[in-house]
PDB file of N, CA and C in Angstrom:
ATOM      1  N   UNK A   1      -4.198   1.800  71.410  1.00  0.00           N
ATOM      2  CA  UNK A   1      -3.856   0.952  70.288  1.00  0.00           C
ATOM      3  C   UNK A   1      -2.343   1.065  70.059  1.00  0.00           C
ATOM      4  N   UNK A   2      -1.363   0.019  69.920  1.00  0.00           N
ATOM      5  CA  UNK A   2       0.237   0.125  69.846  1.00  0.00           C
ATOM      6  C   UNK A   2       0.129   0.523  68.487  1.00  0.00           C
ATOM      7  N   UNK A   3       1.514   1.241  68.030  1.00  0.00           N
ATOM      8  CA  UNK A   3       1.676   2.364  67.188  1.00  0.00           C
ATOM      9  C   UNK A   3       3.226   1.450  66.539  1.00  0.00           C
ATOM     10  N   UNK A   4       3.635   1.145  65.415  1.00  0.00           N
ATOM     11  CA  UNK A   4       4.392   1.508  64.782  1.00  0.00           C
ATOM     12  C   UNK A   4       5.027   2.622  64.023  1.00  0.00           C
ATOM     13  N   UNK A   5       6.009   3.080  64.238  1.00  0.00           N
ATOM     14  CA  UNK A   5       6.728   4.366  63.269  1.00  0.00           C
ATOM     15  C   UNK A   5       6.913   3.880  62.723  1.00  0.00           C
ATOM     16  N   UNK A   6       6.551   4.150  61.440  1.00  0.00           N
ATOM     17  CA  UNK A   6       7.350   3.790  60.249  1.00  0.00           C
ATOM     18  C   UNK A   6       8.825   4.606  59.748  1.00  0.00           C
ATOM     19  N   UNK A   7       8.535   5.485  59.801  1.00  0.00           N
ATOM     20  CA  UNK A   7       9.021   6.860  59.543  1.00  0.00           C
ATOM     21  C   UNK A   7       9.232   8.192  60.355  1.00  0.00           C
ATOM     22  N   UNK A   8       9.963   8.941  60.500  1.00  0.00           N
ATOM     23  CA  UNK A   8      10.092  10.049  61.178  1.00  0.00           C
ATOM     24  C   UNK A   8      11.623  10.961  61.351  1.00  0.00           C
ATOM     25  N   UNK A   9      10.735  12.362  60.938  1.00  0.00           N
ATOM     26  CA  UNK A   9      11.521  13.355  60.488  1.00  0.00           C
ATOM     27  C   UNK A   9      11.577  14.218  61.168  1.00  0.00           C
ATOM     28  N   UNK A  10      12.482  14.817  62.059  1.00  0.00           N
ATOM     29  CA  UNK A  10      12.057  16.377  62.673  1.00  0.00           C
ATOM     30  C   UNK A  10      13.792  17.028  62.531  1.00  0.00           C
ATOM     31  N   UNK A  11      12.990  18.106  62.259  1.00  0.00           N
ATOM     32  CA  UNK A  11      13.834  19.549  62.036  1.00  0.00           C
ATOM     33  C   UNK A  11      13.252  21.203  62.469  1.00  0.00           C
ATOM     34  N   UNK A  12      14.252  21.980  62.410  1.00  0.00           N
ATOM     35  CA  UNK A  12      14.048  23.400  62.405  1.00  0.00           C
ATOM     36  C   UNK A  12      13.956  23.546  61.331  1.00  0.00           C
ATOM     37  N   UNK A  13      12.750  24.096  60.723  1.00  0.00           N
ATOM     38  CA  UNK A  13      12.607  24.642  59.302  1.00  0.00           C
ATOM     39  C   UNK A  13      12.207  26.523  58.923  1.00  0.00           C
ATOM     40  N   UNK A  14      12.384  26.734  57.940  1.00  0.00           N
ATOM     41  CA  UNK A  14      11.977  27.938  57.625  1.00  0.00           C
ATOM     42  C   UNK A  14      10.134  27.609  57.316  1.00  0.00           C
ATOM     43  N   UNK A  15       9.374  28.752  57.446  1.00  0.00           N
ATOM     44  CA  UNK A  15       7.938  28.762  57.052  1.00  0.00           C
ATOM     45  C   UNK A  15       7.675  28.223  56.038  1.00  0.00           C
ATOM     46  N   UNK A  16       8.312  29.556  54.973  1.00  0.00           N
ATOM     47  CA  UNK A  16       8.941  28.822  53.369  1.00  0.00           C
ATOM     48  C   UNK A  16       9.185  27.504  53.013  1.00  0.00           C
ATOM     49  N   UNK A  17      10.215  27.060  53.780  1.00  0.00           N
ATOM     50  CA  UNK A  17      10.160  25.275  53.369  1.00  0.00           C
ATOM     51  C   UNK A  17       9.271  24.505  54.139  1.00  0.00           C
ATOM     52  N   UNK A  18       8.713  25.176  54.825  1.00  0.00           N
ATOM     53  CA  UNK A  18       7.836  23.520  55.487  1.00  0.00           C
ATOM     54  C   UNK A  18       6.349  24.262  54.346  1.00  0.00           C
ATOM     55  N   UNK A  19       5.896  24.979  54.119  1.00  0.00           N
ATOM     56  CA  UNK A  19       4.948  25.735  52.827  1.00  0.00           C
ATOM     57  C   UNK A  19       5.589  24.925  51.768  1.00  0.00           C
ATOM     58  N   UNK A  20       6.601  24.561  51.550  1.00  0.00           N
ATOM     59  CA  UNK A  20       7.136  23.727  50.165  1.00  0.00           C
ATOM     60  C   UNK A  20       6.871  22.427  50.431  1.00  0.00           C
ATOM     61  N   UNK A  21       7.110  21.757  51.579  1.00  0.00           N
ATOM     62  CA  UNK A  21       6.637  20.632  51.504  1.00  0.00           C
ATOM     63  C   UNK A  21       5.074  20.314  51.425  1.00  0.00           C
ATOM     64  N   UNK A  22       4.354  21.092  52.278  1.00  0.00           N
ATOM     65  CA  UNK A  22       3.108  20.644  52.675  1.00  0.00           C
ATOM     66  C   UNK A  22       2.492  20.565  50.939  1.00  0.00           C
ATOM     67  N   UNK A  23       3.163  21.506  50.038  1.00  0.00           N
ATOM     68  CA  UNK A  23       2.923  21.968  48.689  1.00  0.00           C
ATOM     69  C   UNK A  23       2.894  20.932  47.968  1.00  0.00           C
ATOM     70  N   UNK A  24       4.316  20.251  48.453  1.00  0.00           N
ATOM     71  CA  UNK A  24       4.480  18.671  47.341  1.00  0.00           C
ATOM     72  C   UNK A  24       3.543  17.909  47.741  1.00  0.00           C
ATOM     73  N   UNK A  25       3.289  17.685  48.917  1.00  0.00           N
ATOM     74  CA  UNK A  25       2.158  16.509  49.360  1.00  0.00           C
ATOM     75  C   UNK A  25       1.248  16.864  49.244  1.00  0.00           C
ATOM     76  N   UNK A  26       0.384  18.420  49.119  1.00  0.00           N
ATOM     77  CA  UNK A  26      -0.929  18.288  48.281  1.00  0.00           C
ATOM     78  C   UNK A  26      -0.930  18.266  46.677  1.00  0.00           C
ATOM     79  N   UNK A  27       0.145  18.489  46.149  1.00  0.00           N
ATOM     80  CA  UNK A  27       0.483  18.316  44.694  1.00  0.00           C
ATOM     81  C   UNK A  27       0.060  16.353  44.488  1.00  0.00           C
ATOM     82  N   UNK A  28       1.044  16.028  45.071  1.00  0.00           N
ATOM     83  CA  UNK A  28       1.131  14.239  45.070  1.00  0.00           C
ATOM     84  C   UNK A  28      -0.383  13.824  45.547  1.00  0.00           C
ATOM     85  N   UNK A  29      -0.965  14.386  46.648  1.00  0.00           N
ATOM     86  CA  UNK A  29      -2.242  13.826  47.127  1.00  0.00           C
ATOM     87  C   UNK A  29      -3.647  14.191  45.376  1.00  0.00           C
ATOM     88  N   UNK A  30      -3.492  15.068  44.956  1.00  0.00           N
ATOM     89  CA  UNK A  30      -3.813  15.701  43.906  1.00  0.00           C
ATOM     90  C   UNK A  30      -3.776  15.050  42.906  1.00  0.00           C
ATOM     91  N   UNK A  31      -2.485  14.179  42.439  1.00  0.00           N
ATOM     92  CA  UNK A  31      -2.316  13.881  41.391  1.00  0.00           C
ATOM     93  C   UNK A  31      -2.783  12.648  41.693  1.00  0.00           C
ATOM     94  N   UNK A  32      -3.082  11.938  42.398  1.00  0.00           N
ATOM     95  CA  UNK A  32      -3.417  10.562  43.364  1.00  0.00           C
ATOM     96  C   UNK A  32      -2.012   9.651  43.327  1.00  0.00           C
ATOM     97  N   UNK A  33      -1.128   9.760  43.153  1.00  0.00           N
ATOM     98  CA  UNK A  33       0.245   9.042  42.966  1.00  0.00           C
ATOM     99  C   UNK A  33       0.567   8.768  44.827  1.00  0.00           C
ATOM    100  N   UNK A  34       1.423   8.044  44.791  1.00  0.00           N
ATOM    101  CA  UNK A  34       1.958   7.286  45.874  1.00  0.00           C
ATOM    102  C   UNK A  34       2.687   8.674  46.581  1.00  0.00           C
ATOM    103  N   UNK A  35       2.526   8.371  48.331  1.00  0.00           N
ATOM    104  CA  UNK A  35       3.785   9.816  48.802  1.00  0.00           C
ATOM    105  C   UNK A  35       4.841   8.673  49.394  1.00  0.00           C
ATOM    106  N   UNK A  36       6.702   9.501  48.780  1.00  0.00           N
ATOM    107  CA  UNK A  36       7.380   8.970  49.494  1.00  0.00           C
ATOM    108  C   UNK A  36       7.851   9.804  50.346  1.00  0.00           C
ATOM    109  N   UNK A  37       8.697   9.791  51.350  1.00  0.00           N
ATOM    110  CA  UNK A  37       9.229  10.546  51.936  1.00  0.00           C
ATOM    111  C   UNK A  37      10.326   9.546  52.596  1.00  0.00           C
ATOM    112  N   UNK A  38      11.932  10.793  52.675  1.00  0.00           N
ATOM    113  CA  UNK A  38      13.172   9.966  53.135  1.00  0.00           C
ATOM    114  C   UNK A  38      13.789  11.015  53.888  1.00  0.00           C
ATOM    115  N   UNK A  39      14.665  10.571  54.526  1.00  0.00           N
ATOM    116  CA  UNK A  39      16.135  11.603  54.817  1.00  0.00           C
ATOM    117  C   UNK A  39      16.855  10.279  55.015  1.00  0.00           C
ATOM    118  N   UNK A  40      18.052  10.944  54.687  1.00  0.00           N
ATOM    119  CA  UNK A  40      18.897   9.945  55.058  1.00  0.00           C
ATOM    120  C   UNK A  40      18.523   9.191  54.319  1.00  0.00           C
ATOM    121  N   UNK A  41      18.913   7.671  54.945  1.00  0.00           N
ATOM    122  CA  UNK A  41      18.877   6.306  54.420  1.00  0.00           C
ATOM    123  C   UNK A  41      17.624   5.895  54.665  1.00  0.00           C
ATOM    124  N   UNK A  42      16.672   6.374  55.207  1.00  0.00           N
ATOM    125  CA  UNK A  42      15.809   5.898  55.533  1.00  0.00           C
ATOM    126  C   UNK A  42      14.576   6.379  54.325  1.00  0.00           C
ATOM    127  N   UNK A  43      13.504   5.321  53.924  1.00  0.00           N
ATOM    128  CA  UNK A  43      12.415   6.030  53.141  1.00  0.00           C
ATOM    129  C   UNK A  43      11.133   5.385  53.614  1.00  0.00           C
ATOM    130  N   UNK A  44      10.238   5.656  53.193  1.00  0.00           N
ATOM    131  CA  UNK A  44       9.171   4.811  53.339  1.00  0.00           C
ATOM    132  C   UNK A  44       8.133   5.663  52.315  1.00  0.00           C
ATOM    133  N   UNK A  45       6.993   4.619  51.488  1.00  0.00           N
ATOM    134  CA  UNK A  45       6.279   5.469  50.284  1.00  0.00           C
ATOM    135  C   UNK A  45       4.698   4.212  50.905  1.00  0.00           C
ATOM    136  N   UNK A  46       3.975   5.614  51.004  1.00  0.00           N
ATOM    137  CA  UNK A  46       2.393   5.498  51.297  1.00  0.00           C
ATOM    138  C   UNK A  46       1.761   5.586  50.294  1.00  0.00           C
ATOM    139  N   UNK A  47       0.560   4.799  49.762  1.00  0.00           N
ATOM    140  CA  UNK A  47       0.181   5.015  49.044  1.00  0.00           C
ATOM    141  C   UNK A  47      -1.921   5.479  49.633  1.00  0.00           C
ATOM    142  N   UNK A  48      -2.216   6.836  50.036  1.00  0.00           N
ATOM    143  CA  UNK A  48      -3.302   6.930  50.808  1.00  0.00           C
ATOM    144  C   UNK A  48      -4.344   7.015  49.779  1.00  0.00           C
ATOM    145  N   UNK A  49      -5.792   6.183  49.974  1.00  0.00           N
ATOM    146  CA  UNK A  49      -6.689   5.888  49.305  1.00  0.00           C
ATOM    147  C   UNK A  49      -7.120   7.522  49.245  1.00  0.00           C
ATOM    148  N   UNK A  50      -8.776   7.273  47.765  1.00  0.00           N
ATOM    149  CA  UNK A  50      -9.081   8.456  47.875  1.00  0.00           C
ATOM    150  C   UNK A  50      -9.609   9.259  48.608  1.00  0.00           C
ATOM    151  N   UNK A  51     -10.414   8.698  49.858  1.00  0.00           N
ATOM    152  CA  UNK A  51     -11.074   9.256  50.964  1.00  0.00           C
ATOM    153  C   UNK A  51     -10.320   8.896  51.797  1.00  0.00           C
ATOM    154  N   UNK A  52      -8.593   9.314  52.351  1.00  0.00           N
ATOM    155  CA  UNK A  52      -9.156   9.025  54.072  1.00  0.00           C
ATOM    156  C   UNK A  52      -9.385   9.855  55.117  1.00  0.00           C
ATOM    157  N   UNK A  53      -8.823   9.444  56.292  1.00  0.00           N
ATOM    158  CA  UNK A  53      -9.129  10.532  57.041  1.00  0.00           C
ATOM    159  C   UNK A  53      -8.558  11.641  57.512  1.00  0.00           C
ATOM    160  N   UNK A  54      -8.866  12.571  57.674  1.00  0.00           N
ATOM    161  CA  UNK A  54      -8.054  13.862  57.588  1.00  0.00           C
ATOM    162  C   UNK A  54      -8.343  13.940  58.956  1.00  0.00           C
ATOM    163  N   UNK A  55      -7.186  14.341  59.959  1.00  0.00           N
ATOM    164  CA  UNK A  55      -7.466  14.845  61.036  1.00  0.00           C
ATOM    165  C   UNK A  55      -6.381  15.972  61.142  1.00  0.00           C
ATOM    166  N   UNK A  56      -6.790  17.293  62.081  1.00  0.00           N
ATOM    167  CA  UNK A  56      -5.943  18.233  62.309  1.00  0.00           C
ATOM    168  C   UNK A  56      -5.998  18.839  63.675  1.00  0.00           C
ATOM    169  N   UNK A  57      -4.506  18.289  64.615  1.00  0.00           N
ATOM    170  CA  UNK A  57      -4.823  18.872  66.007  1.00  0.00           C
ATOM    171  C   UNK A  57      -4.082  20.066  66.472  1.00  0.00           C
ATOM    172  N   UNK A  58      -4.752  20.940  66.880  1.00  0.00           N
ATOM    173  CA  UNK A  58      -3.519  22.269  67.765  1.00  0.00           C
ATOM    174  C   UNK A  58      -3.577  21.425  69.150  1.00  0.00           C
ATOM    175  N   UNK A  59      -2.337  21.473  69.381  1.00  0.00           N
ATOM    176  CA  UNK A  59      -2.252  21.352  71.364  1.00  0.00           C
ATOM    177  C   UNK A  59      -1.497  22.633  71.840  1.00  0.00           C
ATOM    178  N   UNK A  60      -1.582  22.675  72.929  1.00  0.00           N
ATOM    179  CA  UNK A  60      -0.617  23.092  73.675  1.00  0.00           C
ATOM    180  C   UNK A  60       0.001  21.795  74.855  1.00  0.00           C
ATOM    181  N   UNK A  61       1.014  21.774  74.832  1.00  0.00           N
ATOM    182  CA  UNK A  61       1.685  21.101  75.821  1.00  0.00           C
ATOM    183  C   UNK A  61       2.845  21.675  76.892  1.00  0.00           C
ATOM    184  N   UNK A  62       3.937  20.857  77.457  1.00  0.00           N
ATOM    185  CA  UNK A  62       4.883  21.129  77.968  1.00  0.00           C
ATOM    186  C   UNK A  62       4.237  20.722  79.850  1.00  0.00           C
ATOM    187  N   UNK A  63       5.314  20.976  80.939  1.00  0.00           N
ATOM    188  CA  UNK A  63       5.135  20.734  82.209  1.00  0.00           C
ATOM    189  C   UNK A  63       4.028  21.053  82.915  1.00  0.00           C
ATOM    190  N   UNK A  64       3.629  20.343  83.524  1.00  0.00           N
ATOM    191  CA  UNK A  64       2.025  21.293  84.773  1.00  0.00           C
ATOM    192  C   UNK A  64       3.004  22.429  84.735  1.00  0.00           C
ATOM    193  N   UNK A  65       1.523  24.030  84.495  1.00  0.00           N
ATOM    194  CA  UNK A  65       1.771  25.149  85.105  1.00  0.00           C
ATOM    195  C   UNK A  65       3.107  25.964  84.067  1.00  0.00           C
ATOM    196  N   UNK A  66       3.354  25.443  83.056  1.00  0.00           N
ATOM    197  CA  UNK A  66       3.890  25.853  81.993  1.00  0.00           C
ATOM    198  C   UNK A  66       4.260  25.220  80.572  1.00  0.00           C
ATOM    199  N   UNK A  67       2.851  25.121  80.155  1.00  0.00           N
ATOM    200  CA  UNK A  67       2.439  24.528  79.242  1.00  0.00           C
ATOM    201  C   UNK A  67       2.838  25.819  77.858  1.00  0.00           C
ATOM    202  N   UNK A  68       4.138  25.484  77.331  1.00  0.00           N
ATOM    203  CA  UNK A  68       4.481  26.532  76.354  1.00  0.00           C
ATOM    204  C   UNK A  68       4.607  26.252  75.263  1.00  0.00           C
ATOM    205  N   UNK A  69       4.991  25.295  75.057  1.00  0.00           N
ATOM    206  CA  UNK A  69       5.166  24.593  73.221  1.00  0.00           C
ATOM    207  C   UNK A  69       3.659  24.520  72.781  1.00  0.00           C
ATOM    208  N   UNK A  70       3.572  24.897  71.475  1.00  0.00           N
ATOM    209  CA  UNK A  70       2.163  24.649  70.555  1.00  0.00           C
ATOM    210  C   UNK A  70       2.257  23.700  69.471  1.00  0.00           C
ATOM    211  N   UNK A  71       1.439  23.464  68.807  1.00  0.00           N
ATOM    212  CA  UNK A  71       1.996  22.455  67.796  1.00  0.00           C
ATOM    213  C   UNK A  71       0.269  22.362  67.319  1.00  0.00           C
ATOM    214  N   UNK A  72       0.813  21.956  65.811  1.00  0.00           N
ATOM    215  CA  UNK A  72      -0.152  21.954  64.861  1.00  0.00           C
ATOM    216  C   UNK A  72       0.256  20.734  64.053  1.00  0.00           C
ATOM    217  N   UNK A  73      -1.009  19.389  64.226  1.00  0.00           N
ATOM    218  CA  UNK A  73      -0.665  18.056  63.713  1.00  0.00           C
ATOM    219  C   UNK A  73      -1.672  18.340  62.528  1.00  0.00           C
ATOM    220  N   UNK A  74      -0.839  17.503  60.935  1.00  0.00           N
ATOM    221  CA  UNK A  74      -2.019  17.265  60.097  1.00  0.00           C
ATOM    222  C   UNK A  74      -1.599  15.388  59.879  1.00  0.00           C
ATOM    223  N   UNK A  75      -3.015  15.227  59.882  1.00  0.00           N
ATOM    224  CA  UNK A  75      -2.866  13.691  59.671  1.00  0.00           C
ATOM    225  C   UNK A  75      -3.527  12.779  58.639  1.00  0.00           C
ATOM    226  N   UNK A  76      -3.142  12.020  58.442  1.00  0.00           N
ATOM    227  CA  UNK A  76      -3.997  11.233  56.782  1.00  0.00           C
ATOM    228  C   UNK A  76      -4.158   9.969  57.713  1.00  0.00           C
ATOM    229  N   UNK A  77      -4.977   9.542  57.947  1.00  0.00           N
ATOM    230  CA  UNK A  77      -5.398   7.706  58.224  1.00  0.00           C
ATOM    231  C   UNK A  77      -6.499   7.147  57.377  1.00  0.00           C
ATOM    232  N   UNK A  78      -5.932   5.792  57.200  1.00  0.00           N
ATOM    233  CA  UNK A  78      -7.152   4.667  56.923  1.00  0.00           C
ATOM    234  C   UNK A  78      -6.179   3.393  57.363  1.00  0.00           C
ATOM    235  N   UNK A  79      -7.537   2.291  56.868  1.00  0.00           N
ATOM    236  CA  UNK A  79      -7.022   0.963  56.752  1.00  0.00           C
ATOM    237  C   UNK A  79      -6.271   0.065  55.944  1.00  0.00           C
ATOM    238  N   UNK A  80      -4.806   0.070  55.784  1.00  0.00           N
ATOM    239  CA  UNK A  80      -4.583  -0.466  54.733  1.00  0.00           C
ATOM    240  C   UNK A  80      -4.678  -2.337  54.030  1.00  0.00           C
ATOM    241  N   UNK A  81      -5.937  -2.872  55.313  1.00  0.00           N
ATOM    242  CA  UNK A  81      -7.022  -3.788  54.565  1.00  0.00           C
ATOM    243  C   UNK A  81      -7.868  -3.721  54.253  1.00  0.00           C
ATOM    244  N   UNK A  82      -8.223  -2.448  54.375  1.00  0.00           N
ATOM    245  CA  UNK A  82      -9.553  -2.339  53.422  1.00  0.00           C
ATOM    246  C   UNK A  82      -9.703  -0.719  52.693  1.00  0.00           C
ATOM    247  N   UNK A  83     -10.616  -1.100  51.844  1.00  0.00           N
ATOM    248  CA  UNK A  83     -10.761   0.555  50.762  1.00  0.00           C
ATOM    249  C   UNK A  83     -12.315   0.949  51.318  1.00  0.00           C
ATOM    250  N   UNK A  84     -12.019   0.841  53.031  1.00  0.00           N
ATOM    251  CA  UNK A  84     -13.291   1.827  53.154  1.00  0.00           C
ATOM    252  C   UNK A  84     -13.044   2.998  53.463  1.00  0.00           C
ATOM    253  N   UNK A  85     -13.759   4.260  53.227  1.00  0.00           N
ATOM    254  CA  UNK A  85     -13.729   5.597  53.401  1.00  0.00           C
ATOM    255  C   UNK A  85     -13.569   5.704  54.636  1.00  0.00           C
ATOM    256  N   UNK A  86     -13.368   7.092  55.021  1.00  0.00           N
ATOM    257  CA  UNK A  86     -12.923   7.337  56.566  1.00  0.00           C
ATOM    258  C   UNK A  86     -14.332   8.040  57.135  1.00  0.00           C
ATOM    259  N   UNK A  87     -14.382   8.397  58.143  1.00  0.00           N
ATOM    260  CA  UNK A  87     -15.636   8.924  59.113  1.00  0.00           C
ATOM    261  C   UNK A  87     -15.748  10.321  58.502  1.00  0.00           C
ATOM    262  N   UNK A  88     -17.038  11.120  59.044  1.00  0.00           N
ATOM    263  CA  UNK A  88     -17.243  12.206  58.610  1.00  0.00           C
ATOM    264  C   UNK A  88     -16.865  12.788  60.108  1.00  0.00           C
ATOM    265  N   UNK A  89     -17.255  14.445  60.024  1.00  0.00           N
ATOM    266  CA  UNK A  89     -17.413  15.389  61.107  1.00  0.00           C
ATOM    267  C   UNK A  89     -17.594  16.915  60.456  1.00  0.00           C
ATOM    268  N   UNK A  90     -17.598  17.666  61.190  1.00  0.00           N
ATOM    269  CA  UNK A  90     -18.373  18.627  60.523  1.00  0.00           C
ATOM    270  C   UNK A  90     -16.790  19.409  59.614  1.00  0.00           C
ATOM    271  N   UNK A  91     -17.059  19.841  58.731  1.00  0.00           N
ATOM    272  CA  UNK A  91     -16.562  20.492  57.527  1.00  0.00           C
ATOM    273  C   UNK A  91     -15.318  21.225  58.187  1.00  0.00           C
ATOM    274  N   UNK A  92     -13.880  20.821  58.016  1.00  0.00           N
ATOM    275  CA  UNK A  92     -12.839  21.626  58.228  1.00  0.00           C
ATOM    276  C   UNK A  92     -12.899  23.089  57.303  1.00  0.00           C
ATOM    277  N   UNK A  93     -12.453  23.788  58.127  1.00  0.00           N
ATOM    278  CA  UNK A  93     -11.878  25.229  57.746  1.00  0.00           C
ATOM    279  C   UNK A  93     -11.089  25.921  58.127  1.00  0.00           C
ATOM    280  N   UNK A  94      -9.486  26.472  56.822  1.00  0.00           N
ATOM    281  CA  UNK A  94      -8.798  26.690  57.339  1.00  0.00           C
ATOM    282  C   UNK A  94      -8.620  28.420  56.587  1.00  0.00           C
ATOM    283  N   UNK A  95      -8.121  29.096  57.668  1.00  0.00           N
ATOM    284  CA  UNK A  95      -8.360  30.657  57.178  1.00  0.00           C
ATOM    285  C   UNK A  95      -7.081  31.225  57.281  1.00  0.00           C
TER     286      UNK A  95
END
């Protein structure tokens, strides 16, 4: 499926601040209010229904035969034509 960016941010962060952000966006997801997010000149503000979908991936990646970078995706999707809920799967847990 082709992909528009809307948006996109990457940096070296401390634990601490990326724990501060993830903080504001469950604060904002919480309060049900709109998320914006900017740097720079650039912004863009989502406004995610009350159910959507939560997805969360670990990979490992990098070259055949040295696959070293890890990475931990969290993701929010739905449709923004319609206010249907997102799919189920069995019960995230994070420890």
């Amino acid at each position: 499926m082709p992909e528009e960016v809307l948006f996109k941010s990457e940096s070296d962060q401390s634990r601490e601040e990326i724990a501060s952000y993830l903080r504001k966006v469950a604060d904002t997801l919480d309060s049900g209010n709109a998320i914006t997010l900017k740097a720079g000149s650039e912004s863009v503000t989502l406004n995610p229904p009350a159910r959507p979908t939560f997805e969360v991936k670990a990979e490992r990646e990098g070259p055949a035969g040295n696959m070293t970078e890890r990475s931990i995706e969290f993701e929010l999707e739905w449709d923004e034509n319609d206010g249907e809920e997102g799919g189920g799967s069995d019960q995230l847990e994070i420890e």
